[in-house]
PDB file of N, CA and C in Angstrom:
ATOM      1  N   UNK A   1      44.717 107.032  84.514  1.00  0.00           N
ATOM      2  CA  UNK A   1      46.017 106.873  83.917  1.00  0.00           C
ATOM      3  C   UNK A   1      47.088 107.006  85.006  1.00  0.00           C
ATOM      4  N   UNK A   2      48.361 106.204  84.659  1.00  0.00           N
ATOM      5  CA  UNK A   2      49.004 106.075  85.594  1.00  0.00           C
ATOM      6  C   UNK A   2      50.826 106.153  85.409  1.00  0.00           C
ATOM      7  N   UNK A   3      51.451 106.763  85.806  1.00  0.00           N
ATOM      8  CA  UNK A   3      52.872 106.893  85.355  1.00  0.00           C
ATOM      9  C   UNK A   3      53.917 106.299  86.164  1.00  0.00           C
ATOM     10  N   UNK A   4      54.841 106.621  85.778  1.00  0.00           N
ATOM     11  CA  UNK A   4      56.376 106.189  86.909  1.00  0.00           C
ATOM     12  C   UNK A   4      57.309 107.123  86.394  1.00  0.00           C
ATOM     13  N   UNK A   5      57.097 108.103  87.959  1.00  0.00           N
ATOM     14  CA  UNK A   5      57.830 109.189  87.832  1.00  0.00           C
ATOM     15  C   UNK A   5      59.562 108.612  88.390  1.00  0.00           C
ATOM     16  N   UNK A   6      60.067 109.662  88.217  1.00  0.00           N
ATOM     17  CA  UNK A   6      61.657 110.043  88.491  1.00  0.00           C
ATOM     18  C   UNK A   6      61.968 109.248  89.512  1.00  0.00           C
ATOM     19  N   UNK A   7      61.206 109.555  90.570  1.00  0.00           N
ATOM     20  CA  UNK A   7      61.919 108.847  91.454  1.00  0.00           C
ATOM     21  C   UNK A   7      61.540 107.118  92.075  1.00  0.00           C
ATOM     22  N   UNK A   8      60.620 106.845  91.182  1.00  0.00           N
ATOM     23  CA  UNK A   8      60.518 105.312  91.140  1.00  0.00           C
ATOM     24  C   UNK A   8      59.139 104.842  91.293  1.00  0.00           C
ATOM     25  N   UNK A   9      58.346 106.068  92.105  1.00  0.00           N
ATOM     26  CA  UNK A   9      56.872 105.386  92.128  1.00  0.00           C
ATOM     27  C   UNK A   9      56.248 105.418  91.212  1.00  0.00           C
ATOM     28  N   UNK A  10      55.295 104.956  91.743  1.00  0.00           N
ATOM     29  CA  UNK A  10      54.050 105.198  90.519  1.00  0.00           C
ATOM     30  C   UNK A  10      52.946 105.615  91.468  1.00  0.00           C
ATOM     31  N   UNK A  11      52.393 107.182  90.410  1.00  0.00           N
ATOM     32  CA  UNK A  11      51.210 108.052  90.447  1.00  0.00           C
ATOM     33  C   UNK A  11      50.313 107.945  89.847  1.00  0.00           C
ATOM     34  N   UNK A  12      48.982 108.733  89.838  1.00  0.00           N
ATOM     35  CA  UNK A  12      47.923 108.549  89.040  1.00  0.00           C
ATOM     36  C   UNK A  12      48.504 110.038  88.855  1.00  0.00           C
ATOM     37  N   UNK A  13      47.323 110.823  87.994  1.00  0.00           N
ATOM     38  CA  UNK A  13      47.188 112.055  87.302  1.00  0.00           C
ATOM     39  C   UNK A  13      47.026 113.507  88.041  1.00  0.00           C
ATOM     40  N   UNK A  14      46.288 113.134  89.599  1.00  0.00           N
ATOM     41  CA  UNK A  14      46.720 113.550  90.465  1.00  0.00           C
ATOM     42  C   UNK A  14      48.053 113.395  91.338  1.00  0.00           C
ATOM     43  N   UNK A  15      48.928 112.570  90.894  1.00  0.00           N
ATOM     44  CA  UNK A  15      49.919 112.858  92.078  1.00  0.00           C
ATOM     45  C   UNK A  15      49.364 112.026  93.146  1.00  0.00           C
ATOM     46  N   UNK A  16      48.366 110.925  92.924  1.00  0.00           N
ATOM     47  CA  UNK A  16      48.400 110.153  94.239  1.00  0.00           C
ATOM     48  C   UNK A  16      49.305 109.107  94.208  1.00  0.00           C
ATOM     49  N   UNK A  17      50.000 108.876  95.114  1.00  0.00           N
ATOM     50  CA  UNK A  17      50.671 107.904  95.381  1.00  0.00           C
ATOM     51  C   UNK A  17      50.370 105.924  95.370  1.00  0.00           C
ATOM     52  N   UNK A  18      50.374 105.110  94.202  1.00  0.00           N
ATOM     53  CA  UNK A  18      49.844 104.268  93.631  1.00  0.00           C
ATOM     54  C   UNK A  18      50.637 102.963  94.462  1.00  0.00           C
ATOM     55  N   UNK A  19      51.802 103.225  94.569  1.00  0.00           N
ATOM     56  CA  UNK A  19      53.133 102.301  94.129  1.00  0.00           C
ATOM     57  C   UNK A  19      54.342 102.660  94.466  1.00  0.00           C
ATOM     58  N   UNK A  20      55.052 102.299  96.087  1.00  0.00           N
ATOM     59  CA  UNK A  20      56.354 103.188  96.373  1.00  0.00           C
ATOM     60  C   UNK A  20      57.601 102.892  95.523  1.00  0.00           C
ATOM     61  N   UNK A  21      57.356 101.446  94.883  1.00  0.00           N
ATOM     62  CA  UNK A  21      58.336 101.108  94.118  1.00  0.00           C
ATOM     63  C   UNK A  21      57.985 100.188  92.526  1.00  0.00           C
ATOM     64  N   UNK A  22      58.632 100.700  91.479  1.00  0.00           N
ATOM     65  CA  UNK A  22      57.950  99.884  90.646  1.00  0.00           C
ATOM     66  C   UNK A  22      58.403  98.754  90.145  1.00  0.00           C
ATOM     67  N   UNK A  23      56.973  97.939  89.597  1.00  0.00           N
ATOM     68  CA  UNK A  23      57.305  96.393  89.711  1.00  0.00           C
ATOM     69  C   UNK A  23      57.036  95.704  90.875  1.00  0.00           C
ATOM     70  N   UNK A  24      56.874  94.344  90.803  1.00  0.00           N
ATOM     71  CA  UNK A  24      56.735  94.318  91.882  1.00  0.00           C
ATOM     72  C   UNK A  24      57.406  93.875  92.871  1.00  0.00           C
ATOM     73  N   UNK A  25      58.735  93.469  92.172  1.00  0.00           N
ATOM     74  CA  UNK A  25      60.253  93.133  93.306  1.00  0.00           C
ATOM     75  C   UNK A  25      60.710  94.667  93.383  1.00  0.00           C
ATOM     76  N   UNK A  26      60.798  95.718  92.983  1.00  0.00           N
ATOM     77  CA  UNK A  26      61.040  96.770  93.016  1.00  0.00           C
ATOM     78  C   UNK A  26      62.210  96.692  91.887  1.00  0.00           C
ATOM     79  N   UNK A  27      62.241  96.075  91.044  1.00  0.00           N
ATOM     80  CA  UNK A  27      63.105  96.025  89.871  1.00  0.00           C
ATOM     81  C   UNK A  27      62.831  96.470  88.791  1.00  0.00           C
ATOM     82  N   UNK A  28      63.067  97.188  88.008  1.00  0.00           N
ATOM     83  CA  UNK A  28      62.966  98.112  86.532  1.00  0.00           C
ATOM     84  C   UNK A  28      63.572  96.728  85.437  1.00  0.00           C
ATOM     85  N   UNK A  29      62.385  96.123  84.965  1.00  0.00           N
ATOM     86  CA  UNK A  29      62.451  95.031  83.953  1.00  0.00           C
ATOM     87  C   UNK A  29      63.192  95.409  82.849  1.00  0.00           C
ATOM     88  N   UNK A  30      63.832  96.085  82.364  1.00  0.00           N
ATOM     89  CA  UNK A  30      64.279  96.694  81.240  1.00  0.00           C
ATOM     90  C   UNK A  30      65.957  97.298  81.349  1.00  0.00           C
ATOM     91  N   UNK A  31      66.062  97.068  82.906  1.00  0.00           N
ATOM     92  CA  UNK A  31      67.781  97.662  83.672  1.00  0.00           C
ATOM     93  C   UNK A  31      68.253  96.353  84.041  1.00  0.00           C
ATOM     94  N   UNK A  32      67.621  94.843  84.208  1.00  0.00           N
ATOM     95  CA  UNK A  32      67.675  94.184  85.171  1.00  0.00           C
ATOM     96  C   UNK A  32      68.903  93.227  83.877  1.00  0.00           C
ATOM     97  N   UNK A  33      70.016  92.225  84.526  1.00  0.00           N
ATOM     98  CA  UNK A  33      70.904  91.646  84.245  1.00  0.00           C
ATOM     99  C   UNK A  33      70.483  89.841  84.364  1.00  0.00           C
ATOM    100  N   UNK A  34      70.570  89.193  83.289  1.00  0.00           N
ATOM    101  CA  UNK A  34      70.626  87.589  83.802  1.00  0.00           C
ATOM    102  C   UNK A  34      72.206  87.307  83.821  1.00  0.00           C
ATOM    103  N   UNK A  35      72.140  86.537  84.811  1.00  0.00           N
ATOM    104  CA  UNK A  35      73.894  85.768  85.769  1.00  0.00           C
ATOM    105  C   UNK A  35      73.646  84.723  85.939  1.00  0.00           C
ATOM    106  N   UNK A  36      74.515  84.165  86.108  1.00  0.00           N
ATOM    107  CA  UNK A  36      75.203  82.692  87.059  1.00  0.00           C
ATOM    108  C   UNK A  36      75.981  83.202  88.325  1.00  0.00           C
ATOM    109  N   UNK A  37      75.565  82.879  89.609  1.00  0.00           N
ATOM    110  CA  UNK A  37      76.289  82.547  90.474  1.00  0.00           C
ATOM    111  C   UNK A  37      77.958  81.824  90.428  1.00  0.00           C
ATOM    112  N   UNK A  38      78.870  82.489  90.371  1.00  0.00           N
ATOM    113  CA  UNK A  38      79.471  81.472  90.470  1.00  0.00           C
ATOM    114  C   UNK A  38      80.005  80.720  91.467  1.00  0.00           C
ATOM    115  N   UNK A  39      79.593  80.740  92.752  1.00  0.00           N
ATOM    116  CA  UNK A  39      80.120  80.258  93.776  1.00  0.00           C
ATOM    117  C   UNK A  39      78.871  79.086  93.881  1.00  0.00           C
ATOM    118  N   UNK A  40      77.778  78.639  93.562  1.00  0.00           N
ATOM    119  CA  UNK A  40      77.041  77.571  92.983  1.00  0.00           C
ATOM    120  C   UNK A  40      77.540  76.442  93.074  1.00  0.00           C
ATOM    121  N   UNK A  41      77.964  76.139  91.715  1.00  0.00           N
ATOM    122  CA  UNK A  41      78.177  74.851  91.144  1.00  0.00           C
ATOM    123  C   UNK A  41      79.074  73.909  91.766  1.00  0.00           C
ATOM    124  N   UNK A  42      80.282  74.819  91.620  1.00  0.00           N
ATOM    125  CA  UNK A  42      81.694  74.468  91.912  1.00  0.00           C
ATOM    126  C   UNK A  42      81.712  73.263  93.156  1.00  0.00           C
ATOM    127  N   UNK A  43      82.947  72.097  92.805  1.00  0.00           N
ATOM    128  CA  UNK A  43      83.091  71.238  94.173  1.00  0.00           C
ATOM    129  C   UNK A  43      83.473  71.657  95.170  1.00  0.00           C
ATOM    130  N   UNK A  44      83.594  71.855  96.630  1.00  0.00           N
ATOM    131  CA  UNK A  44      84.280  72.129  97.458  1.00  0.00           C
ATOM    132  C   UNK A  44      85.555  72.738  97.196  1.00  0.00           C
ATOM    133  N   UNK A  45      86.458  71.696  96.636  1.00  0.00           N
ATOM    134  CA  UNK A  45      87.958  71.524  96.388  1.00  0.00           C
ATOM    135  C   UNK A  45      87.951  73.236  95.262  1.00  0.00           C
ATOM    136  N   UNK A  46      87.090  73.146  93.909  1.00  0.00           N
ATOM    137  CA  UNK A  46      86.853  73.872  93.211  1.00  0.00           C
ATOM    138  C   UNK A  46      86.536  75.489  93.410  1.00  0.00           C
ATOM    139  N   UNK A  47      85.885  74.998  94.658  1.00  0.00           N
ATOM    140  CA  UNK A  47      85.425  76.847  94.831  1.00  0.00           C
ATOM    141  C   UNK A  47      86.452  77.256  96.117  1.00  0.00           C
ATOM    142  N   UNK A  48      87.448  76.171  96.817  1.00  0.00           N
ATOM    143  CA  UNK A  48      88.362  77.097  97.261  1.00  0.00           C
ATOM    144  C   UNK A  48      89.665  77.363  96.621  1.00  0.00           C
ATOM    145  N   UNK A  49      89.964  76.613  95.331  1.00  0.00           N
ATOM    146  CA  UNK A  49      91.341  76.889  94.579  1.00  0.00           C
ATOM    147  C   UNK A  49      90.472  78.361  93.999  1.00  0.00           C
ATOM    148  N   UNK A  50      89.059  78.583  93.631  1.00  0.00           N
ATOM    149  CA  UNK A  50      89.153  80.003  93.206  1.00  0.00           C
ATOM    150  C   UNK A  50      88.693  81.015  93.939  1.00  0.00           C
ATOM    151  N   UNK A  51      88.072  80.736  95.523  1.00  0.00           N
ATOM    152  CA  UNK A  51      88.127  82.019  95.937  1.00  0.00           C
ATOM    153  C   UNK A  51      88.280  82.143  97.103  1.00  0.00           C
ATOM    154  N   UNK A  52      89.687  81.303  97.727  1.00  0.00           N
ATOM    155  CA  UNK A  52      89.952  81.411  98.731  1.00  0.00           C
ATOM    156  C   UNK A  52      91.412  81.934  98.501  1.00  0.00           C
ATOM    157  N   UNK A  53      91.858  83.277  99.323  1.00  0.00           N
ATOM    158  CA  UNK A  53      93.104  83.792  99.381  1.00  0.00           C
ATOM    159  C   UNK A  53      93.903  83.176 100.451  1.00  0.00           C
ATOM    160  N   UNK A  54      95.281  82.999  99.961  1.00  0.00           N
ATOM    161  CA  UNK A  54      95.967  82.119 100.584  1.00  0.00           C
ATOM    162  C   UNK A  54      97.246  82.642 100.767  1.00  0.00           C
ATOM    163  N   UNK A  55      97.571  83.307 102.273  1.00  0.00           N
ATOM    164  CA  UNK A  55      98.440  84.143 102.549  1.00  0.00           C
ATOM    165  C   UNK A  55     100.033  83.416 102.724  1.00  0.00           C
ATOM    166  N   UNK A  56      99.878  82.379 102.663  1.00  0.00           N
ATOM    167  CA  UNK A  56     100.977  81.299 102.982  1.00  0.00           C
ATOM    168  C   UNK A  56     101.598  81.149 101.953  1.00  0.00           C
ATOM    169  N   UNK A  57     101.247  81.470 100.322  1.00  0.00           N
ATOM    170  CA  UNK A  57     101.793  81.097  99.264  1.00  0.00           C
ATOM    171  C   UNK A  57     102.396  82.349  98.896  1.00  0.00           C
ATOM    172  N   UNK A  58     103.421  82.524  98.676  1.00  0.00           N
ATOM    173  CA  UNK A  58     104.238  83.683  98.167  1.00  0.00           C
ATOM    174  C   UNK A  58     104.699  84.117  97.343  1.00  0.00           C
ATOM    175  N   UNK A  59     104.559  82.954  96.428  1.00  0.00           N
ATOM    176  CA  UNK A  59     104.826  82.797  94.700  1.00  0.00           C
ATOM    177  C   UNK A  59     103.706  83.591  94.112  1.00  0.00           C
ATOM    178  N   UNK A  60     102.491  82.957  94.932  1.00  0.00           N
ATOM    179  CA  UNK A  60     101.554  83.821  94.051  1.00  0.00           C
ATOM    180  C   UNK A  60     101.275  85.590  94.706  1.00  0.00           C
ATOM    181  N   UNK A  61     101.600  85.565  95.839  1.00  0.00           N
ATOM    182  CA  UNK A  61     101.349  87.058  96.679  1.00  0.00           C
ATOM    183  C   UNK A  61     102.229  87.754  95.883  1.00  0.00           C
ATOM    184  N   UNK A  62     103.551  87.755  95.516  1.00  0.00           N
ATOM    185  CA  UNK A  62     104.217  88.346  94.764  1.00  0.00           C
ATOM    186  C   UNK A  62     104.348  88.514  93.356  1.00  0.00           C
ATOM    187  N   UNK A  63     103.111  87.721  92.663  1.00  0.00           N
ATOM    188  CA  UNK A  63     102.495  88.801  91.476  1.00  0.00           C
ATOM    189  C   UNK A  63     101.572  89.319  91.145  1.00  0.00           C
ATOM    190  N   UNK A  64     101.200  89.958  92.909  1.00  0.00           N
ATOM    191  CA  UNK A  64     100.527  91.198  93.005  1.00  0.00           C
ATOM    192  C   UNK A  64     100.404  92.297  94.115  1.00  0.00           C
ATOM    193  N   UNK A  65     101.747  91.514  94.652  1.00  0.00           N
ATOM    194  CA  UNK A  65     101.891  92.611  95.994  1.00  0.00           C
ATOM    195  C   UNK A  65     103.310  92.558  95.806  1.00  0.00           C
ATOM    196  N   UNK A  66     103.772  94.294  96.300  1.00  0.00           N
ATOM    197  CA  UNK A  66     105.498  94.176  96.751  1.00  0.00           C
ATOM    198  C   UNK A  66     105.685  93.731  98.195  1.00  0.00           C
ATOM    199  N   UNK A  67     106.880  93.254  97.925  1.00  0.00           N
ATOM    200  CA  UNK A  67     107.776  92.708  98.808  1.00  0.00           C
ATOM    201  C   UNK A  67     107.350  93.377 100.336  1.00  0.00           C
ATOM    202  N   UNK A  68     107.684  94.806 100.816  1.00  0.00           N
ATOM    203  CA  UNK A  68     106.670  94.976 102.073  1.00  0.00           C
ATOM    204  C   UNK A  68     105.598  94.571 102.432  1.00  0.00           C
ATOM    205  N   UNK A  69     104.765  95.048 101.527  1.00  0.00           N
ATOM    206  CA  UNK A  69     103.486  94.488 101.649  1.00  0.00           C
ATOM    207  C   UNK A  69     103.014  93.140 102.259  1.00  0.00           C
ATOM    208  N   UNK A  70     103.963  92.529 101.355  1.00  0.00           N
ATOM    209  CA  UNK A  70     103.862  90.606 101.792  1.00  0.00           C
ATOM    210  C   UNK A  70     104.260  90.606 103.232  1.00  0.00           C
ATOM    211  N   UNK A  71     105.753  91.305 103.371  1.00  0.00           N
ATOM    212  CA  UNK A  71     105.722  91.411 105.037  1.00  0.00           C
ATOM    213  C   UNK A  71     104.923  92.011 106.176  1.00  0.00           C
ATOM    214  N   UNK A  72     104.583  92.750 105.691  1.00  0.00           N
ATOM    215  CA  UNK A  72     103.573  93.409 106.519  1.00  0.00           C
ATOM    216  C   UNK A  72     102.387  92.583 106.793  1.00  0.00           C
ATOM    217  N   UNK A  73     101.569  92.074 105.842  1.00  0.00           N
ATOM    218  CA  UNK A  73     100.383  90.570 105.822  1.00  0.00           C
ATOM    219  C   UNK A  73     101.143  89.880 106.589  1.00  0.00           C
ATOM    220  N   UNK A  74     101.790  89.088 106.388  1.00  0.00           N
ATOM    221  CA  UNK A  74     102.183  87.930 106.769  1.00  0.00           C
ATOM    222  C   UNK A  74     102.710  88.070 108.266  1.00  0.00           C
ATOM    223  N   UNK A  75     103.084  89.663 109.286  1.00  0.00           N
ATOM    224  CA  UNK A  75     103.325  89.343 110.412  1.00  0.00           C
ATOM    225  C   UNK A  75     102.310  90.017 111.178  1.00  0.00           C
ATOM    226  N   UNK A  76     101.225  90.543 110.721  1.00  0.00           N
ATOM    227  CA  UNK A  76      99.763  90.894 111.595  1.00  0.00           C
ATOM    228  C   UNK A  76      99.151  89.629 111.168  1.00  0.00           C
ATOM    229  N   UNK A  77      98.923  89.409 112.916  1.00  0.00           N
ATOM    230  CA  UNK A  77      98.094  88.322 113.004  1.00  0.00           C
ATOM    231  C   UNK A  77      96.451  89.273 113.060  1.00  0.00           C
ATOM    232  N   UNK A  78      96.184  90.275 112.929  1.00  0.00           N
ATOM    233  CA  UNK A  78      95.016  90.921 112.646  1.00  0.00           C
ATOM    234  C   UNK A  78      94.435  90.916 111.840  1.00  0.00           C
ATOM    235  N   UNK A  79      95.080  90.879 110.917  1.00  0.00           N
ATOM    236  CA  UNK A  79      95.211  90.551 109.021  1.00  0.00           C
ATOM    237  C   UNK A  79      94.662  89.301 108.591  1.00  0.00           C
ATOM    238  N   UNK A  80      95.843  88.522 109.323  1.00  0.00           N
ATOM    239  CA  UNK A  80      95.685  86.948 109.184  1.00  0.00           C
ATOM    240  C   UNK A  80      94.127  86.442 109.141  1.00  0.00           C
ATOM    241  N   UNK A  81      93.678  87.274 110.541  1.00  0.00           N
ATOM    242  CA  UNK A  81      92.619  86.565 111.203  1.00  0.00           C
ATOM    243  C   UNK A  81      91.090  87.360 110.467  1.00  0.00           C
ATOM    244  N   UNK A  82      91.298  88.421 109.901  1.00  0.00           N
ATOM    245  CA  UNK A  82      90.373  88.899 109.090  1.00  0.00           C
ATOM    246  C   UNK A  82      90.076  88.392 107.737  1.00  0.00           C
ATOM    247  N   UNK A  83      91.317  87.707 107.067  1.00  0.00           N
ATOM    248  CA  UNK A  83      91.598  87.139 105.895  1.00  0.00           C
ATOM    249  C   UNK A  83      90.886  85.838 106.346  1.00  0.00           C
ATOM    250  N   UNK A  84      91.087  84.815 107.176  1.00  0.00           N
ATOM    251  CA  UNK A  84      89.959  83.950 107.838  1.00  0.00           C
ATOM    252  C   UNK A  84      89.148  83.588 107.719  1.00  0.00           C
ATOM    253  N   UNK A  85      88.533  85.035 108.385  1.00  0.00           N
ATOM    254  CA  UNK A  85      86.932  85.455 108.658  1.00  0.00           C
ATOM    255  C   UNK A  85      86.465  85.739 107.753  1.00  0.00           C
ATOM    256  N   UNK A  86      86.550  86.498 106.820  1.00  0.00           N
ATOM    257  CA  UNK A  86      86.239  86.615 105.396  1.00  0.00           C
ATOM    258  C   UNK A  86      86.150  85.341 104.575  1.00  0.00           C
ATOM    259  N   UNK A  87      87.076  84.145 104.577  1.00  0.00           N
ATOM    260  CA  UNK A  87      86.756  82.645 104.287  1.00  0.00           C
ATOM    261  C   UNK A  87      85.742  82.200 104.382  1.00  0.00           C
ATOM    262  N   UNK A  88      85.613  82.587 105.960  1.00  0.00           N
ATOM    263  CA  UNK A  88      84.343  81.599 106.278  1.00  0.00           C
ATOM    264  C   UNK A  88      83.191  82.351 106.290  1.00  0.00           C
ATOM    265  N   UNK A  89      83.120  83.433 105.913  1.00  0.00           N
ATOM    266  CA  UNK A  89      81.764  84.260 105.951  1.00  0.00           C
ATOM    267  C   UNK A  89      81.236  84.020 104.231  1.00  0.00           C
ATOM    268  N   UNK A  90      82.265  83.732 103.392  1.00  0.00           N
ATOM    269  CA  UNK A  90      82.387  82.836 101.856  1.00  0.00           C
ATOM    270  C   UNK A  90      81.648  81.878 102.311  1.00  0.00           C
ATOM    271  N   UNK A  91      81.834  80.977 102.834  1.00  0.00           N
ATOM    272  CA  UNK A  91      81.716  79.318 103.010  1.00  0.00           C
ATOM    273  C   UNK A  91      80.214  79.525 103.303  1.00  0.00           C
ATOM    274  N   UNK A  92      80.070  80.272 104.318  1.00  0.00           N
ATOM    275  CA  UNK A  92      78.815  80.246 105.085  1.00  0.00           C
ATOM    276  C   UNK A  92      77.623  80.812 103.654  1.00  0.00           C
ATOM    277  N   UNK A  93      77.856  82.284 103.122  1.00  0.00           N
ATOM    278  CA  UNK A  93      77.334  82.506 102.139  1.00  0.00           C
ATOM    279  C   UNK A  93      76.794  81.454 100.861  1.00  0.00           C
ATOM    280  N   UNK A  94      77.741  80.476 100.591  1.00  0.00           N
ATOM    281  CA  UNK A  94      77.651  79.854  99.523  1.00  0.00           C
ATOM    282  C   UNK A  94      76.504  78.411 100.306  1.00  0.00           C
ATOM    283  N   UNK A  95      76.653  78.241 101.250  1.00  0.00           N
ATOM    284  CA  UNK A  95      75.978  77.672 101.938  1.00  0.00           C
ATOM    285  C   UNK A  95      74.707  77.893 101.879  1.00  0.00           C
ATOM    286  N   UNK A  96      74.110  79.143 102.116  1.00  0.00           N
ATOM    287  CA  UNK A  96      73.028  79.879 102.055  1.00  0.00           C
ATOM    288  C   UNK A  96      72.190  79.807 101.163  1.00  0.00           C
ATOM    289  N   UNK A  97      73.156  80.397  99.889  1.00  0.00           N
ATOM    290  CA  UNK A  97      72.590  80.718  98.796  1.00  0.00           C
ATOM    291  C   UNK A  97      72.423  79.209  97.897  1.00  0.00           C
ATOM    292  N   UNK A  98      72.438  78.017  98.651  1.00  0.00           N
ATOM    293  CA  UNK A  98      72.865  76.489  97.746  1.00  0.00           C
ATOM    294  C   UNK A  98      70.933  76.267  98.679  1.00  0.00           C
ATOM    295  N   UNK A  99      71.109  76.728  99.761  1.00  0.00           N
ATOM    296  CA  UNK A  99      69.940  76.325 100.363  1.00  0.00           C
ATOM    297  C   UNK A  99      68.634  77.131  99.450  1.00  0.00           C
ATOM    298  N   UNK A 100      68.897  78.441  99.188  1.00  0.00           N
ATOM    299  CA  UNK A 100      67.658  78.877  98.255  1.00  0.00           C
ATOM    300  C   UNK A 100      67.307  78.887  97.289  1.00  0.00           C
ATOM    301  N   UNK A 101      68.351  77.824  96.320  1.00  0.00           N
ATOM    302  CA  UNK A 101      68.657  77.551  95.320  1.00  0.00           C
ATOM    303  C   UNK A 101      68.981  75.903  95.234  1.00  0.00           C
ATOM    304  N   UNK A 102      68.268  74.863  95.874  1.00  0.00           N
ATOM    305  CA  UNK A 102      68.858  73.505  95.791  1.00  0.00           C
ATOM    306  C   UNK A 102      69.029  72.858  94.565  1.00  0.00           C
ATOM    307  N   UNK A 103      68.103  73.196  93.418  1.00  0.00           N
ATOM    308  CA  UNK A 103      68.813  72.646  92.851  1.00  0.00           C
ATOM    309  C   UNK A 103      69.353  72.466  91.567  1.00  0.00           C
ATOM    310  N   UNK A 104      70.219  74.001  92.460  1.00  0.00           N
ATOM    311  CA  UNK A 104      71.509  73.957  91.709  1.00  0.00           C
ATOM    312  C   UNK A 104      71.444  75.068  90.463  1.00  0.00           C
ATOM    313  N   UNK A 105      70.368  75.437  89.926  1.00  0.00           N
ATOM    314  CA  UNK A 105      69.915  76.334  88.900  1.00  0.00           C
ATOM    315  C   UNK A 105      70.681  77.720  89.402  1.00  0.00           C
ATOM    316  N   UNK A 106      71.824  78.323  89.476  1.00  0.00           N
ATOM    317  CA  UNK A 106      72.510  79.202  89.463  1.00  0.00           C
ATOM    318  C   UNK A 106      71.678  80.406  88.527  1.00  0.00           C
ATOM    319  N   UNK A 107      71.013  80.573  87.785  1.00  0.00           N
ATOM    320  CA  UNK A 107      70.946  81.589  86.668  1.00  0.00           C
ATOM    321  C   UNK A 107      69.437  82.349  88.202  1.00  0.00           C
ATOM    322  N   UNK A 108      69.968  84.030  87.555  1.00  0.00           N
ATOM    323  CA  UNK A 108      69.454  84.981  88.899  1.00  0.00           C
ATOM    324  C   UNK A 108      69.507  86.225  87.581  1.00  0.00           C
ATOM    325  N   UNK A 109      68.503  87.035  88.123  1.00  0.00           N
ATOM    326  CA  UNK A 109      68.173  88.542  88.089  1.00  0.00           C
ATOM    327  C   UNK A 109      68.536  89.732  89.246  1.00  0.00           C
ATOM    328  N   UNK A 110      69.609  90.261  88.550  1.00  0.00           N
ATOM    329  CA  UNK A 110      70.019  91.271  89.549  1.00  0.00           C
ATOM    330  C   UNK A 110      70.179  92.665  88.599  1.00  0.00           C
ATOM    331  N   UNK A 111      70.202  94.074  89.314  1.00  0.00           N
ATOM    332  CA  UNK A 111      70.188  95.227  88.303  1.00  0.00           C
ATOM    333  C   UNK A 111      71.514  95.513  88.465  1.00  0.00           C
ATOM    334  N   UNK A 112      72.662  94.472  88.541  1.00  0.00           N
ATOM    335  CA  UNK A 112      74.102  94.418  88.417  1.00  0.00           C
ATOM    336  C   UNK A 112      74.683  93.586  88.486  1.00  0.00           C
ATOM    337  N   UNK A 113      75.375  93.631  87.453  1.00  0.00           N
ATOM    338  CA  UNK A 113      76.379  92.492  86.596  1.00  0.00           C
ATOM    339  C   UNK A 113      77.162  92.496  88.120  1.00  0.00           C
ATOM    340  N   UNK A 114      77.377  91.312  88.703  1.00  0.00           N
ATOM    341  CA  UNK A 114      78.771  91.105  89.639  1.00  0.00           C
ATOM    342  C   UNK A 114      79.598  90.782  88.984  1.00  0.00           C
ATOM    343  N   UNK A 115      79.864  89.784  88.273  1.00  0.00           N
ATOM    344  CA  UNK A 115      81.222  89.552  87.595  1.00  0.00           C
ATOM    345  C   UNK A 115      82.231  91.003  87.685  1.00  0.00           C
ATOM    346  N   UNK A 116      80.845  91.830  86.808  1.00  0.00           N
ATOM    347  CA  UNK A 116      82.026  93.155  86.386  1.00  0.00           C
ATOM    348  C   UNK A 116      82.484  93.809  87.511  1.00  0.00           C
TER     349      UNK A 116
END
């Protein structure tokens, strides 16, 4: 006989060590979440109107940042260039994940909702 103790393995009746993790992705079938990707589907054009931040527009920075704030972004070019890099580390990601996923089937098992 065989259990799954506390901390994730699985033992026999002695306490031998069976299983460092259970399951066999190491996922608890019963905690686990079905999703959509959403950075997937979307066209080019599509997935950067929603998740590319765009420090140049000020209409929209200012209904959710004060007025310093915006100044402060907008004259570090440190900022600038991290805001960027973060773009393209997006781009590159979605890239990735289109390659292990060609085609196109977005729906995934994870033991957390991203959306939320």
């Amino acid at each position: 006989s065989v259990m799954i103790k506390y901390d994730g393995t699985v033992r026999n009746q002695v306490e031998q060590l069976i299983q460092l993790r259970y399951g066999e992705d190491g996922l608890e079938a019963t905690r686990v979440e079905f999703q959509s990707l959403p950075t997937l589907k979307p066209s080019n054009r599509a997935f950067e109107k929603n998740f590319k931040f765009d420090p140049t527009n000020e209409r929209q920075l200012k209904k959710s940042l004060t007025e310093d704030i915006i100044k402060d972004l907008l004259s570090d070019a440190h900022c600038l260039s991290e805001i960027e890099t973060e773009w393209e580390t997006l781009v590159n990601d979605r890239d990735m994940v289109r390659q292990i996923f060609p085609s196109g089937d977005s729906k995934i098992v994870l033991p957390c909702n991203l959306q939320r």
